[in-house]
C-alpha atoms as a PDB file:
ATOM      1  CA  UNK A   1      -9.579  13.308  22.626  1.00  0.00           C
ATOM      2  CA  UNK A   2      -8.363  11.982  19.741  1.00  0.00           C
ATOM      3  CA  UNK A   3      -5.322  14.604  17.860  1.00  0.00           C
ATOM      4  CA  UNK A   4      -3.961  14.185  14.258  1.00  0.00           C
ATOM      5  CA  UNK A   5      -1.587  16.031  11.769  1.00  0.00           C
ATOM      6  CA  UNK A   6      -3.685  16.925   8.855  1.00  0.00           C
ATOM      7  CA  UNK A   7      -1.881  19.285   5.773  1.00  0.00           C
ATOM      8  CA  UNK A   8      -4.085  22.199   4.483  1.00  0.00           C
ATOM      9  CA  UNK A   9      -5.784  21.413   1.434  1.00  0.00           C
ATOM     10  CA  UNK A  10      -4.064  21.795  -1.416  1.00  0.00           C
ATOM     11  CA  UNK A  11      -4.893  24.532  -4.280  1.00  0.00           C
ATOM     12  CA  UNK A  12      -6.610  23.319  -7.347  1.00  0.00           C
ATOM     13  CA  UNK A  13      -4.571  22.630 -10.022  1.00  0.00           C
ATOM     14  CA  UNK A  14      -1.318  22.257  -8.072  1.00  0.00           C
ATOM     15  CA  UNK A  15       2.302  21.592  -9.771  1.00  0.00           C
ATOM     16  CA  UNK A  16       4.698  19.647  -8.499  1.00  0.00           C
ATOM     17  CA  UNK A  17       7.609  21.202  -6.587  1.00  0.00           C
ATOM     18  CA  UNK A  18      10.178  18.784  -5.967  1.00  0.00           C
ATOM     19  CA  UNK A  19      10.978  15.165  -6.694  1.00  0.00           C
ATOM     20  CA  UNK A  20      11.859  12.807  -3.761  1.00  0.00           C
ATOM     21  CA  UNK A  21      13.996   9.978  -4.794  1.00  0.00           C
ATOM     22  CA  UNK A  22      13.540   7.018  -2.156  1.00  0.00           C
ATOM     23  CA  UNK A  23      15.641   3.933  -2.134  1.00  0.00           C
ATOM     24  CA  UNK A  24      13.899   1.135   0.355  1.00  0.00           C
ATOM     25  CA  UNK A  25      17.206  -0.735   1.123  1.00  0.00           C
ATOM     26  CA  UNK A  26      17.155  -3.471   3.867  1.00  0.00           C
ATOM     27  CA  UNK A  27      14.618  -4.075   7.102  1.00  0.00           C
ATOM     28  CA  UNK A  28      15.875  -5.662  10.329  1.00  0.00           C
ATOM     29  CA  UNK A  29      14.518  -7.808  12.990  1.00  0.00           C
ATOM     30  CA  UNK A  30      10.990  -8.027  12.050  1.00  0.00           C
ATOM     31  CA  UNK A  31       8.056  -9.630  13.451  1.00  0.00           C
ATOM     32  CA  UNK A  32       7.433 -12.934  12.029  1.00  0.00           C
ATOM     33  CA  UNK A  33       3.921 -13.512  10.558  1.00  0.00           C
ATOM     34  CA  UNK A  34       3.890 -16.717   9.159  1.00  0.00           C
ATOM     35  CA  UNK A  35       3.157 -20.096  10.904  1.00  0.00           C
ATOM     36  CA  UNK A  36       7.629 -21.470  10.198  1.00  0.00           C
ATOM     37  CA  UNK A  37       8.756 -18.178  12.162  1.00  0.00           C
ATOM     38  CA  UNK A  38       9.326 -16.363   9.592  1.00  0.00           C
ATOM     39  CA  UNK A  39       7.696 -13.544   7.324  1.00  0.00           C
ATOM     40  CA  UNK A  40       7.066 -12.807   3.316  1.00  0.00           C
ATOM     41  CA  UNK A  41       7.675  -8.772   3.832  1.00  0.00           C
ATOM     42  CA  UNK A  42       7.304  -6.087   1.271  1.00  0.00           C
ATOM     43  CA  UNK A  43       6.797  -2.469   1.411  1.00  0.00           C
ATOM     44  CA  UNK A  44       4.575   0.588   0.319  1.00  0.00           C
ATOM     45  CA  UNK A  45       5.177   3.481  -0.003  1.00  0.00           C
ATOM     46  CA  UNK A  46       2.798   6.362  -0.462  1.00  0.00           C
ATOM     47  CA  UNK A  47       3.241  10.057  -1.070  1.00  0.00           C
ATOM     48  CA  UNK A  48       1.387  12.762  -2.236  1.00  0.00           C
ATOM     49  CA  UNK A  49      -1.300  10.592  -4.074  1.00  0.00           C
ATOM     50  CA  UNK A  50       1.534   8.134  -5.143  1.00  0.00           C
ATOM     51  CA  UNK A  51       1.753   4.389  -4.098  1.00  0.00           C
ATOM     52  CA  UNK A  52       4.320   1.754  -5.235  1.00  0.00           C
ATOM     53  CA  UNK A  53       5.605  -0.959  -3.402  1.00  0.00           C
ATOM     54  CA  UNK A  54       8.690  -3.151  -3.450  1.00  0.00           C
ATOM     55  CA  UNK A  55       8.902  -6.754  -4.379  1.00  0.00           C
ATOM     56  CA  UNK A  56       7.926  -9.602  -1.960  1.00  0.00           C
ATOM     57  CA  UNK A  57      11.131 -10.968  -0.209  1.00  0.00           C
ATOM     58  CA  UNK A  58      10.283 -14.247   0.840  1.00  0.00           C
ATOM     59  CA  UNK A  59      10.714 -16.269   4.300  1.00  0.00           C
ATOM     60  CA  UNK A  60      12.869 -13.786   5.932  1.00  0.00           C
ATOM     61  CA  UNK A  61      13.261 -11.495   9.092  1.00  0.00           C
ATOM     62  CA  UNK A  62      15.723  -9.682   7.565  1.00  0.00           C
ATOM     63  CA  UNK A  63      15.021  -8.240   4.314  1.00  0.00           C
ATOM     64  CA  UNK A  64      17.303  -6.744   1.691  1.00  0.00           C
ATOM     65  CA  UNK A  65      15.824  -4.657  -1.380  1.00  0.00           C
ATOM     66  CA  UNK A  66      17.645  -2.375  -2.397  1.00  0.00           C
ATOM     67  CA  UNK A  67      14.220  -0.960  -4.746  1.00  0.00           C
ATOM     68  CA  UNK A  68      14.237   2.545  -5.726  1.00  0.00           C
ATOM     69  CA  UNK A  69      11.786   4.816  -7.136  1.00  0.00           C
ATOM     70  CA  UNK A  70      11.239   8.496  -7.293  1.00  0.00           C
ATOM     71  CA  UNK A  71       7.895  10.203  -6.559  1.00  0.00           C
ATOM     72  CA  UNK A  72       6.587  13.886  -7.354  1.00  0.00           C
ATOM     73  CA  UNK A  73       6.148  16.003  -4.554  1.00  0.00           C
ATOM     74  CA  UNK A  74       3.113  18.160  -4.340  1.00  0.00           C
ATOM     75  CA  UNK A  75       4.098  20.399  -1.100  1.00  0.00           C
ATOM     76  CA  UNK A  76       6.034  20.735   1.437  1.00  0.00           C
ATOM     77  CA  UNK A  77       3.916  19.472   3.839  1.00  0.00           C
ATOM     78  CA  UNK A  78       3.491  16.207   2.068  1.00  0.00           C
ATOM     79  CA  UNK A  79       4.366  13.266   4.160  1.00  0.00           C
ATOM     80  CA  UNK A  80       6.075  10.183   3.398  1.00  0.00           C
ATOM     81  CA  UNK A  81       4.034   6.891   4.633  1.00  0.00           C
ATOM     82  CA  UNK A  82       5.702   3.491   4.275  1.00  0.00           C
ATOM     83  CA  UNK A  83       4.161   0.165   5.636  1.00  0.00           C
ATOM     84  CA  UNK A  84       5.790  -2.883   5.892  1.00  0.00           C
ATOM     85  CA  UNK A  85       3.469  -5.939   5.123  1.00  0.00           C
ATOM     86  CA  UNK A  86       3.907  -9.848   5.334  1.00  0.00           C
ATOM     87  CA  UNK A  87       2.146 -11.281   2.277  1.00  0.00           C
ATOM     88  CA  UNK A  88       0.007 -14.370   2.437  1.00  0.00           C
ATOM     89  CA  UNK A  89      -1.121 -16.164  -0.713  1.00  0.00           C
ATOM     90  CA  UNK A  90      -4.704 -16.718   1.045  1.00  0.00           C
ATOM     91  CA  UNK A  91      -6.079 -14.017   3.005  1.00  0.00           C
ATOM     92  CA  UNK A  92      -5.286 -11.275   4.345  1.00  0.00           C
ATOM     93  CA  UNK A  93      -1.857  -9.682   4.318  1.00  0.00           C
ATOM     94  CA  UNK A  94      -0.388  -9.337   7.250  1.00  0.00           C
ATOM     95  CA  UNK A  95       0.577  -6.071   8.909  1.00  0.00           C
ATOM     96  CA  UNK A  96       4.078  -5.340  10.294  1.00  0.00           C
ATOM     97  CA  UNK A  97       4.731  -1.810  11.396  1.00  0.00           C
ATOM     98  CA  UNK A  98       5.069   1.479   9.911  1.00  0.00           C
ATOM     99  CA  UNK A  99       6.806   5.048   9.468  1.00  0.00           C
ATOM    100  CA  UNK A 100       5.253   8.647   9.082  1.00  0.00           C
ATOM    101  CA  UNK A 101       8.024  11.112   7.613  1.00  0.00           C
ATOM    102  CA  UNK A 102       7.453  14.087   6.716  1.00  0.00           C
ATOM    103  CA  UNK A 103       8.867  15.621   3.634  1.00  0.00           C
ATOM    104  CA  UNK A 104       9.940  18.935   5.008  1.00  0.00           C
ATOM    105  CA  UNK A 105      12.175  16.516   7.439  1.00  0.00           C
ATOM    106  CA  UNK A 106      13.577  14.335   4.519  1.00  0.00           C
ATOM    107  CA  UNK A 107      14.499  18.005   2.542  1.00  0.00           C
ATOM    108  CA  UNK A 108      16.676  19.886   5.453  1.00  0.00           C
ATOM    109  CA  UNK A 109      18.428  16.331   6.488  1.00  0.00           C
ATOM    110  CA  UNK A 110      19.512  16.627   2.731  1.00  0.00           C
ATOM    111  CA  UNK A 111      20.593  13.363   0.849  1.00  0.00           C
ATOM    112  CA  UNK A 112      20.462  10.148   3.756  1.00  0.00           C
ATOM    113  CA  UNK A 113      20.904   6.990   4.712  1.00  0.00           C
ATOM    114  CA  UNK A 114      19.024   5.614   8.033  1.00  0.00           C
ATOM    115  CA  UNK A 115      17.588   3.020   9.937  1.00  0.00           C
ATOM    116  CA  UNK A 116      14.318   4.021  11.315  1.00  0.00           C
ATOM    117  CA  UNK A 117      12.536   1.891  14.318  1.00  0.00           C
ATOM    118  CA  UNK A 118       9.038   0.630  13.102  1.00  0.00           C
ATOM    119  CA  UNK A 119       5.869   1.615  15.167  1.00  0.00           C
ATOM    120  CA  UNK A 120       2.256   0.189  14.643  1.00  0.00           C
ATOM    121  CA  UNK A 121      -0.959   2.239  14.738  1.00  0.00           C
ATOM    122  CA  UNK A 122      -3.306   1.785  17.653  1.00  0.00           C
ATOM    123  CA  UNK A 123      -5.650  -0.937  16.264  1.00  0.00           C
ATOM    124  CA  UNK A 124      -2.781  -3.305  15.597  1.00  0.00           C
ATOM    125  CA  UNK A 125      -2.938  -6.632  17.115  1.00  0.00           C
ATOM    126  CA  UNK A 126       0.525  -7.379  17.434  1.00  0.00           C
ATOM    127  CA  UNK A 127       3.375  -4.542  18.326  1.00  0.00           C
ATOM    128  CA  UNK A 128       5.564  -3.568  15.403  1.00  0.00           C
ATOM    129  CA  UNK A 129       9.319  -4.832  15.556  1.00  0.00           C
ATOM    130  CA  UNK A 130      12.551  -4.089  13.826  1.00  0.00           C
ATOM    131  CA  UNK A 131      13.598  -1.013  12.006  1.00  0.00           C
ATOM    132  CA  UNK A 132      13.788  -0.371   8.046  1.00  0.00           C
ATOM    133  CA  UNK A 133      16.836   1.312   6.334  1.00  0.00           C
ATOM    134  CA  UNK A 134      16.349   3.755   3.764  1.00  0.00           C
ATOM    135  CA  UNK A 135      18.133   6.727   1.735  1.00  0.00           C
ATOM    136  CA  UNK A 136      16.175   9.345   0.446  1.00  0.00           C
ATOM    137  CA  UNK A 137      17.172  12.512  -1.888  1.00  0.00           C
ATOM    138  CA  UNK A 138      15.322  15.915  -2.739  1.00  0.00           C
ATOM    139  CA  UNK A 139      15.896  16.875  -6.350  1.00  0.00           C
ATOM    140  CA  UNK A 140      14.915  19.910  -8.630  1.00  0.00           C
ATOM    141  CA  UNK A 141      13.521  21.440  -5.763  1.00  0.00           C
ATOM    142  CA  UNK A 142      11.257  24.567  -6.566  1.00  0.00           C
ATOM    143  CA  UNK A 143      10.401  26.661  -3.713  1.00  0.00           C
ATOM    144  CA  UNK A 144       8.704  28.940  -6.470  1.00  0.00           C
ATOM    145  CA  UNK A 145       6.162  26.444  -6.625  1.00  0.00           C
ATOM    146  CA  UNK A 146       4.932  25.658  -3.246  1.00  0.00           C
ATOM    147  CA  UNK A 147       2.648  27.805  -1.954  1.00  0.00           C
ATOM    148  CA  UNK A 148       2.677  25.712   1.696  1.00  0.00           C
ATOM    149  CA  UNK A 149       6.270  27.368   2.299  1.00  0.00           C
ATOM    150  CA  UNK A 150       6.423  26.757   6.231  1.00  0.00           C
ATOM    151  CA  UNK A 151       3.182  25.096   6.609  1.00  0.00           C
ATOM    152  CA  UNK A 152       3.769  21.987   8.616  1.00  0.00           C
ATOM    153  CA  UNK A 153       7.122  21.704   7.770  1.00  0.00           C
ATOM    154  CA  UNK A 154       9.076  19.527  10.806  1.00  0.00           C
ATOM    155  CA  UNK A 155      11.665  17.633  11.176  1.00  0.00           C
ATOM    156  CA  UNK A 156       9.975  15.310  13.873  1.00  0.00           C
ATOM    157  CA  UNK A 157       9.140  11.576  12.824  1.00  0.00           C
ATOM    158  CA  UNK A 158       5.290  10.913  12.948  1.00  0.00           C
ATOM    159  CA  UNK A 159       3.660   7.670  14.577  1.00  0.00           C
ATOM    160  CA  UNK A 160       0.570   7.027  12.680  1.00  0.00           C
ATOM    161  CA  UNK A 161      -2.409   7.624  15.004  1.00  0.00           C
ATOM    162  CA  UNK A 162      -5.301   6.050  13.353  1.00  0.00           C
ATOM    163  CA  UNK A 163      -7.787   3.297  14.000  1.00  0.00           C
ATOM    164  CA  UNK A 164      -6.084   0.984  11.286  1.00  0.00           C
ATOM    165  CA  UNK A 165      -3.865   0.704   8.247  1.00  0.00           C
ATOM    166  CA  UNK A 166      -5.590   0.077   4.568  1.00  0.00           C
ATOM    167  CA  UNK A 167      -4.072  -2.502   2.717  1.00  0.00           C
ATOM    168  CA  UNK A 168      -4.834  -2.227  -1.184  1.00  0.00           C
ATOM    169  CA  UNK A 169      -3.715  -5.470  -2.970  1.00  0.00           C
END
């Protein structure tokens, strides 16, 4: 039997209730993808209906971005998604791990820096490696707003558990 995390559907019509300000600042030890040992990685993010993803860093196993951008938050229960990617000018682009966090997590840690490991979902054909460093801040934060209050919230970091990323280039 197959077990995922799911959030309750949201309410028609939903306002934001909180802004999550995400910096993607360096990755370490990555996999290498491409044929000269090393890899093209970006990352993207998604959140709450939200994508963006940082700029291509090229031949490296050790990235440094240092991108930032801030996303709306729908609900609490909203979770964080970023997937690190090699990219390939022909072809596909080439998976290299992944982090689940959830937002409830990200808002009682309070403003933070941190290295997270990188894990790969179940389908992958090669294990994730290396870790990703990021700092994330909750702003203008109303509870008012969110009517998921305690639904889901955790402060547990989720391993995507799915038959295989989507890549949207």
């Amino acid at each position: 039997l197959h077990a995922a995390w799911q959030p309750a559907p949201a309410p028609h019509g939903e306002r934001q209730f909180a802004r999550l300000k995400l910096r993607i600042v360096e990755a370490k030890e990555l996999r290498s993808a491409d044929s000269d040992g090393s890899s093209d990685p970006y990352v993207r993010a998604h959140l709450g209906g939200s994508s963006w993803q940082t700029a291509v860093r090229r031949s490296t196993l050790s990235p440094r971005w240092d991108d930032e951008q801030t996303f709306d938050v729908p609900r609490s229960d909203a979770l964080l998604h970023l997937v690190l990617w090699d990219w390939d000018q022909l072809g596909r682009h080439d998976y290299l791990g992944e982090l689940l966090l959830p937002f409830a997590a990200l808002r009682a840690a309070g403003p933070s820096d941190s290295w997270y490991p990188l894990a790969s979902h179940d389908s992958a054909t090669l294990p994730a490696r290396g870790s990703l460093r990021i700092k994330t801040e909750v702003v203008d934060a109303d509870d008012a707003r969110d009517v998921f209050a305690g639904a889901g919230g955790s402060s547990s970091v989720f391993v995507r558990r799915e038959s295989r990323a989507t890549q949207d280039v």
